[in-house]
N, C-alpha and C. Protein backbone atom coordinates (compact mmCIF):
# COMPACT_ATOMS: atom_id res chain seq x y z
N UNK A 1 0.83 -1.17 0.00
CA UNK A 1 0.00 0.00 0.00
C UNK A 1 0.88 1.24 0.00
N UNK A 2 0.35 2.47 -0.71
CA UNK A 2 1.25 3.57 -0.96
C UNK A 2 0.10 5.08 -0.39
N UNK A 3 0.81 5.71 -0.06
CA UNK A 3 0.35 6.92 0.27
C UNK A 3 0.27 7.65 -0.95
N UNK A 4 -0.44 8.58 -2.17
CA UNK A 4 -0.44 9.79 -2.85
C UNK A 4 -1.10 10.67 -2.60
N UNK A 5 -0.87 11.45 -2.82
CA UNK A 5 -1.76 13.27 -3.12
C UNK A 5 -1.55 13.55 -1.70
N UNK A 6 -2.37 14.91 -1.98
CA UNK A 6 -2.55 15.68 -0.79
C UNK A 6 -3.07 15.15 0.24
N UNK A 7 -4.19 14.44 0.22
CA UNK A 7 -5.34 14.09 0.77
C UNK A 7 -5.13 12.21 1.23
N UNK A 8 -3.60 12.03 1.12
CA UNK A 8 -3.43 10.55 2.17
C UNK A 8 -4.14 9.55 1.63
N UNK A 9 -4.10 9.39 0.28
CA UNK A 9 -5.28 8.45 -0.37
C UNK A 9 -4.47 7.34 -0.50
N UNK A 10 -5.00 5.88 0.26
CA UNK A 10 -4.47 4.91 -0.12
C UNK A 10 -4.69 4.56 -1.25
N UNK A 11 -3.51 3.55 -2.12
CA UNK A 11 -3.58 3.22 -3.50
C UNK A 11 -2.97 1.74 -3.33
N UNK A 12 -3.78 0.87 -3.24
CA UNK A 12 -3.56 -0.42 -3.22
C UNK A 12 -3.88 -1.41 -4.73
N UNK A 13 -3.13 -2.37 -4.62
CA UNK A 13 -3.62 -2.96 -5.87
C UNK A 13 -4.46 -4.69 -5.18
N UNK A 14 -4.52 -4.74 -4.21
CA UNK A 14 -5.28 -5.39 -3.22
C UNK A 14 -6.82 -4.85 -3.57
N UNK A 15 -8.02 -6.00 -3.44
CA UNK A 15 -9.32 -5.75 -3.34
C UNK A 15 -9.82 -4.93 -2.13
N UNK A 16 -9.15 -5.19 -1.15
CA UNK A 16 -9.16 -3.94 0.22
C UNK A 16 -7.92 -3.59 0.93
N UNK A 17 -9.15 -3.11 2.43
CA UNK A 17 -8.17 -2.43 2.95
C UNK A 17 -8.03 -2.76 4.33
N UNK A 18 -6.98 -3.74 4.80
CA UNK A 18 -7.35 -4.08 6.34
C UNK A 18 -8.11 -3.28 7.32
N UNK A 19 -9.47 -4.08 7.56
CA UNK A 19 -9.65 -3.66 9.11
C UNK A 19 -10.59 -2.49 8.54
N UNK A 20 -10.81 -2.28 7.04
CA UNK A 20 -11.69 -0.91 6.69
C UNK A 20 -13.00 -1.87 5.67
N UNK A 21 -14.36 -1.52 6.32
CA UNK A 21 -15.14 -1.49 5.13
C UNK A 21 -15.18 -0.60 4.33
N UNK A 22 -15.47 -1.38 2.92
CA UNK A 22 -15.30 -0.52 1.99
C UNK A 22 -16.85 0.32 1.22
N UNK A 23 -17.12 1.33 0.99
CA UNK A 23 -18.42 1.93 0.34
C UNK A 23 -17.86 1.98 -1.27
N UNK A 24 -18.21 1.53 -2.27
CA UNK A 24 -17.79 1.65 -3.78
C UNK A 24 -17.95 2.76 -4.06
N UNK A 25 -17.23 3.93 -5.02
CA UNK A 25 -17.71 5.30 -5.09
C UNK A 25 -17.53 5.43 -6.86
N UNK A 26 -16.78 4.26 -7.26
CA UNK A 26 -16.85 3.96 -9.14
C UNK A 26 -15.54 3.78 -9.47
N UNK A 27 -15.15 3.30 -10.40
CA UNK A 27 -13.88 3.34 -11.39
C UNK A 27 -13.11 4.33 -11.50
N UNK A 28 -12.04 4.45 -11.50
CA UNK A 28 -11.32 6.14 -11.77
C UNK A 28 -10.50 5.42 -12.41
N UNK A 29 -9.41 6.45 -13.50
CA UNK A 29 -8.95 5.89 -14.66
C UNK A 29 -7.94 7.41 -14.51
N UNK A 30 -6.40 7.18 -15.00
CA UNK A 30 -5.84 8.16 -15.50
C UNK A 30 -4.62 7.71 -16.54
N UNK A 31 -4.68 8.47 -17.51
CA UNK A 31 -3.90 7.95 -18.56
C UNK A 31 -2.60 8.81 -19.09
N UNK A 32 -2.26 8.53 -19.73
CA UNK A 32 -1.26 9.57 -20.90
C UNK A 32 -0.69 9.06 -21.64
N UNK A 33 -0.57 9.63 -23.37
CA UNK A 33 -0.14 9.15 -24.40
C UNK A 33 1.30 9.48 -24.79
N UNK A 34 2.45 8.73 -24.94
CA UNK A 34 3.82 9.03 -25.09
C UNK A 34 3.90 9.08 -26.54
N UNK A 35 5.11 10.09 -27.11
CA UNK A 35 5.75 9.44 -28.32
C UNK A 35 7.24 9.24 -27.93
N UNK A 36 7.44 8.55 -28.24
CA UNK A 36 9.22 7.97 -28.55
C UNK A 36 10.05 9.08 -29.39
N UNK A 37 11.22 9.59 -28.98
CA UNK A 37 11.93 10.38 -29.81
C UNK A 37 12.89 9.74 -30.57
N UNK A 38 13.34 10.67 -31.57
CA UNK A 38 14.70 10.35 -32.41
C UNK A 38 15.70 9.73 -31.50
N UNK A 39 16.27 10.75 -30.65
CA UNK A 39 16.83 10.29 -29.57
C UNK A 39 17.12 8.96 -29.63
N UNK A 40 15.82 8.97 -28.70
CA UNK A 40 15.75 7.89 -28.01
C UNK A 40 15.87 5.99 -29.12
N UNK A 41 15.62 6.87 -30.22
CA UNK A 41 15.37 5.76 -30.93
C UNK A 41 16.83 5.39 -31.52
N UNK A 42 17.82 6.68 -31.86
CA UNK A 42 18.80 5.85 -31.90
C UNK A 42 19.68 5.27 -30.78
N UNK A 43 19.56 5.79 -29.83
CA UNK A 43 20.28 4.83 -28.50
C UNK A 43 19.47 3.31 -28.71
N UNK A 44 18.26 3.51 -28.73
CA UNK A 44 17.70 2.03 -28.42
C UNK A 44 18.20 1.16 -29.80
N UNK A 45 18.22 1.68 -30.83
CA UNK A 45 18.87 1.19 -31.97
C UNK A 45 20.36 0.23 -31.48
N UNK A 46 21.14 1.27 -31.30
CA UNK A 46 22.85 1.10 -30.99
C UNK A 46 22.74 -0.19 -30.06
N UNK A 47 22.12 0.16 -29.00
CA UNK A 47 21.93 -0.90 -27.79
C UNK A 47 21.62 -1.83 -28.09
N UNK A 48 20.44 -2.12 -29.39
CA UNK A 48 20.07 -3.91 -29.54
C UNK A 48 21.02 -4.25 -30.02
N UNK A 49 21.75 -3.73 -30.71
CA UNK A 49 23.17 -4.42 -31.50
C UNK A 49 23.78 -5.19 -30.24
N UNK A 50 24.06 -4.32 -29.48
CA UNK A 50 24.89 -5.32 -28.28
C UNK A 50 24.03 -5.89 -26.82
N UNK A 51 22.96 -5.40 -26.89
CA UNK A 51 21.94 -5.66 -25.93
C UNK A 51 21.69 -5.05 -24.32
N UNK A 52 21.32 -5.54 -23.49
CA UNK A 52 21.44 -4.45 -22.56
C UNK A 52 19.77 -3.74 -22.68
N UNK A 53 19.95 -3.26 -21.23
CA UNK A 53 18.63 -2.27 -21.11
C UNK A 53 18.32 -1.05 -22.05
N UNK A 54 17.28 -0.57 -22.50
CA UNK A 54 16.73 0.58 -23.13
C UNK A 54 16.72 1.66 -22.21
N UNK A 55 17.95 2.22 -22.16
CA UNK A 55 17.52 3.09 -21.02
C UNK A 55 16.39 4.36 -21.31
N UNK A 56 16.21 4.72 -22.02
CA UNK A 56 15.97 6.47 -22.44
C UNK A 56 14.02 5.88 -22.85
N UNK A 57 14.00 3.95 -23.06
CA UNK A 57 12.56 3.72 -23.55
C UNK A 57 12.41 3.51 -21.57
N UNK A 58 13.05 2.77 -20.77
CA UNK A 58 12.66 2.47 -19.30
C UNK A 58 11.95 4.12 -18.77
N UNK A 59 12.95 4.91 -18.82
CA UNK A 59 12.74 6.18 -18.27
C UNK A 59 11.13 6.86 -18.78
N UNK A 60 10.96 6.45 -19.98
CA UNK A 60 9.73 7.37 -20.68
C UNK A 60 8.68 6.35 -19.88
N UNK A 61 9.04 5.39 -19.88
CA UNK A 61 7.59 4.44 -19.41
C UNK A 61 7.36 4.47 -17.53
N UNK A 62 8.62 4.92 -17.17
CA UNK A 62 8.40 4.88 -15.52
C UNK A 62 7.47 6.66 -15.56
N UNK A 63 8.18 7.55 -16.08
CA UNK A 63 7.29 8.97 -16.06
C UNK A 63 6.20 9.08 -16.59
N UNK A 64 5.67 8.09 -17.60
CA UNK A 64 4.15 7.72 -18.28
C UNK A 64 3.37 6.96 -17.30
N UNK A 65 4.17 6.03 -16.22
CA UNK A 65 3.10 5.82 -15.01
C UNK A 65 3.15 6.56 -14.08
N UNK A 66 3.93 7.02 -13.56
CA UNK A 66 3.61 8.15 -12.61
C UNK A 66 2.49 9.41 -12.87
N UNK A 67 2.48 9.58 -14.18
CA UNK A 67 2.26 10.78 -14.71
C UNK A 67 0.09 10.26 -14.85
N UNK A 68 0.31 8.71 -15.30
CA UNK A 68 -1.31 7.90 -15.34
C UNK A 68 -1.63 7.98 -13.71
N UNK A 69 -0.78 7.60 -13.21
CA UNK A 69 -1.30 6.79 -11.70
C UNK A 69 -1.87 8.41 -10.83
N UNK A 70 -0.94 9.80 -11.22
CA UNK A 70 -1.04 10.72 -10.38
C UNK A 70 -2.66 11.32 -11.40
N UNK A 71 -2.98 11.14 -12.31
CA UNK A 71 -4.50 11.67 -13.10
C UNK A 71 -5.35 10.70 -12.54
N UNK A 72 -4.93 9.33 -12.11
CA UNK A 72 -6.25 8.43 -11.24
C UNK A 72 -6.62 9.22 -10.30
N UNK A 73 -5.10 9.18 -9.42
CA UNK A 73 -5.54 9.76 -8.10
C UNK A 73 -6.26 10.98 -7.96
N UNK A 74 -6.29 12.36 -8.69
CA UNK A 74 -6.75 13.21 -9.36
C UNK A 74 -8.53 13.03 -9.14
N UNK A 75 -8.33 12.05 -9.78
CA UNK A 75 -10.11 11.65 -10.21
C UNK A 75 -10.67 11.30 -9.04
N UNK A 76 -9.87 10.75 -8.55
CA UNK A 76 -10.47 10.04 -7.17
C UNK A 76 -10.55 11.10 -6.24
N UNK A 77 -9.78 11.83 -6.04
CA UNK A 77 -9.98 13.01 -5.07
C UNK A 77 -10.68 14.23 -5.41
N UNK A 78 -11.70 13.96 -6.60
CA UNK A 78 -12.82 14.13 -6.92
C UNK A 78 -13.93 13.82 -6.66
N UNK A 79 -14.05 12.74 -6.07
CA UNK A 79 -14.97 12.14 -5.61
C UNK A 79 -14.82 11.77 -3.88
N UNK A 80 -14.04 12.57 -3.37
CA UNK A 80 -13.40 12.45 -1.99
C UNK A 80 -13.50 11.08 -1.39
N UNK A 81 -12.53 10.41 -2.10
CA UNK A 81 -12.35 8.91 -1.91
C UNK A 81 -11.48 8.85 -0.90
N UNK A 82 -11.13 7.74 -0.07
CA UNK A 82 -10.47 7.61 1.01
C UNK A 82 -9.12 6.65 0.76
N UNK A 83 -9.55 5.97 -0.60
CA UNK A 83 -8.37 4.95 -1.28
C UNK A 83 -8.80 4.77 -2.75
N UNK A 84 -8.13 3.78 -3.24
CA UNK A 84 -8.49 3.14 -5.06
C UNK A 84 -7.51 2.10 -4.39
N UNK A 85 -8.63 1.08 -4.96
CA UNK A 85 -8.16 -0.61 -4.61
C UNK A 85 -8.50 -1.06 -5.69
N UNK A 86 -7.41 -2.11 -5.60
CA UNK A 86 -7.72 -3.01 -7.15
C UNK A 86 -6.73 -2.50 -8.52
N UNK A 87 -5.67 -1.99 -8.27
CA UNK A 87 -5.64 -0.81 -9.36
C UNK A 87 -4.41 -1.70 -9.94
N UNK A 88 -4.63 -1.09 -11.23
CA UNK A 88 -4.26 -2.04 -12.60
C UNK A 88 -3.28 -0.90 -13.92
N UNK A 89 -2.67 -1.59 -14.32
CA UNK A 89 -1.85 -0.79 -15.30
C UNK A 89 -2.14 -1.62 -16.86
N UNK A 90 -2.46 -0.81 -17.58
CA UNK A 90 -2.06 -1.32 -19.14
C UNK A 90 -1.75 -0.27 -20.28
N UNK A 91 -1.13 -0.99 -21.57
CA UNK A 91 -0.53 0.08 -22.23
C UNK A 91 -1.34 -0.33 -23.44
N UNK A 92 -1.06 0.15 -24.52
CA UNK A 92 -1.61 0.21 -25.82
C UNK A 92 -1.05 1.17 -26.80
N UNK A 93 -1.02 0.68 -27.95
CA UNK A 93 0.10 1.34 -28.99
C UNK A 93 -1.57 2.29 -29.67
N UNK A 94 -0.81 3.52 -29.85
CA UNK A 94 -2.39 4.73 -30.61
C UNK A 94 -1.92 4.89 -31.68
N UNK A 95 -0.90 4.90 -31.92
CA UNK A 95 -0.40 5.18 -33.68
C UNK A 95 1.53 4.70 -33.40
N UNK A 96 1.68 4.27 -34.85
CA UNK A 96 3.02 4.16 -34.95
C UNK A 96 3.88 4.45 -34.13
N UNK A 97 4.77 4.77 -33.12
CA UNK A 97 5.82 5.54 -32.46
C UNK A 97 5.08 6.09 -31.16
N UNK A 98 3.72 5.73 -30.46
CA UNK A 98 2.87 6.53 -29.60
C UNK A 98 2.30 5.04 -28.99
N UNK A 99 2.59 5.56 -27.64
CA UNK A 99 1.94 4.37 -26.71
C UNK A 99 1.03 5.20 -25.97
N UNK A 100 -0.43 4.59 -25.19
CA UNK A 100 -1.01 4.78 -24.24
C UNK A 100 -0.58 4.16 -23.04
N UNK A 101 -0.30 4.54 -21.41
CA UNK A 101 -0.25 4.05 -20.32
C UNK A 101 -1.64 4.44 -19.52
N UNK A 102 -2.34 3.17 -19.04
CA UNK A 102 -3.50 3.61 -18.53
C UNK A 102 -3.38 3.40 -17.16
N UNK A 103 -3.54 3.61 -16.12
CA UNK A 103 -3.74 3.75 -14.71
C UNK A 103 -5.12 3.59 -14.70
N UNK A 104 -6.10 2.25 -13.50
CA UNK A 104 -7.48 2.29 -12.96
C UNK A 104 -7.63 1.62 -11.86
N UNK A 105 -8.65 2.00 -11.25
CA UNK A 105 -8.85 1.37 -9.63
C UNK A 105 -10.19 1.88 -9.56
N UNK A 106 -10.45 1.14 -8.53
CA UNK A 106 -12.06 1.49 -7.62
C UNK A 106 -11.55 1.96 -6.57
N UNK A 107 -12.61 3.61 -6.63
CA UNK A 107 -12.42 4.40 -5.54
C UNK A 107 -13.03 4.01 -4.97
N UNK A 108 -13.07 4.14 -3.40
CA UNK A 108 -13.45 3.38 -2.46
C UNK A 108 -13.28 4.73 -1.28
N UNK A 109 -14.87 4.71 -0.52
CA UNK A 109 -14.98 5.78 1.00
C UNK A 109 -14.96 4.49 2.07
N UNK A 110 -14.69 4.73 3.47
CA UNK A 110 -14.56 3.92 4.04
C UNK A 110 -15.81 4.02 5.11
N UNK A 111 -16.66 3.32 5.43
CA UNK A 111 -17.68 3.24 5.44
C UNK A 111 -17.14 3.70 7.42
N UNK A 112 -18.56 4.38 8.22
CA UNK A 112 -17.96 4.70 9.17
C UNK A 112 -18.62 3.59 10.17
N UNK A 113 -18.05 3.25 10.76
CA UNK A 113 -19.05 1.71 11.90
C UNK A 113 -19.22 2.01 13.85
């Protein structure tokens, strides 16, 4: 479990949250579409020749989830959620040289007992 935003929102990829009932408050989703540079494309070029990590493709894809996961949380603290459980990553190619990274979870209030 991870702490983000302002507002202390747990972000679990767990169905809950110890010791908390959960109230469903909907799906939240945050995304962003990358393109790959020249750059980057000839390092990654040079590098398959001898192999080894992509560094300059690792880097674009760790700041494309941060960048999805922090527009979930966003959404969710829209809906003054208390966490997003369940939360899931996938990518998808939008055109030639352009990936999607999607960030989603169920926001979740914690029910008071």
């Amino acid at each position: 479990m991870s702490i983000i935003g302002g507002a202390n929102l747990i972000i679990t990829t767990t169905e809950s949250v110890n010791g908390k009932e959960l109230e469903i408050l909907g799906v939240v989703f945050g995304n962003t579409v990358r393109a790959k540079n020249i750059g980057s494309d000839i390092a990654a070029g040079l590098q398959n020749i001898v192999g080894g990590e992509l560094k300059g493709y690792s880097d674009l894809l760790s700041q494309s989830r941060k960048e999805a996961l922090q527009r979930m949380v966003e959404e969710a603290e829209k809906l003054n959620a208390d966490a997003v459980v369940n939360i899931r990553f996938t990518t998808s190619q939008t055109m030639a040289g352009a990936a999607e990274l999607l960030a989603y979870g169920t926001a979740v209030k914690f029910k008071r007992i």
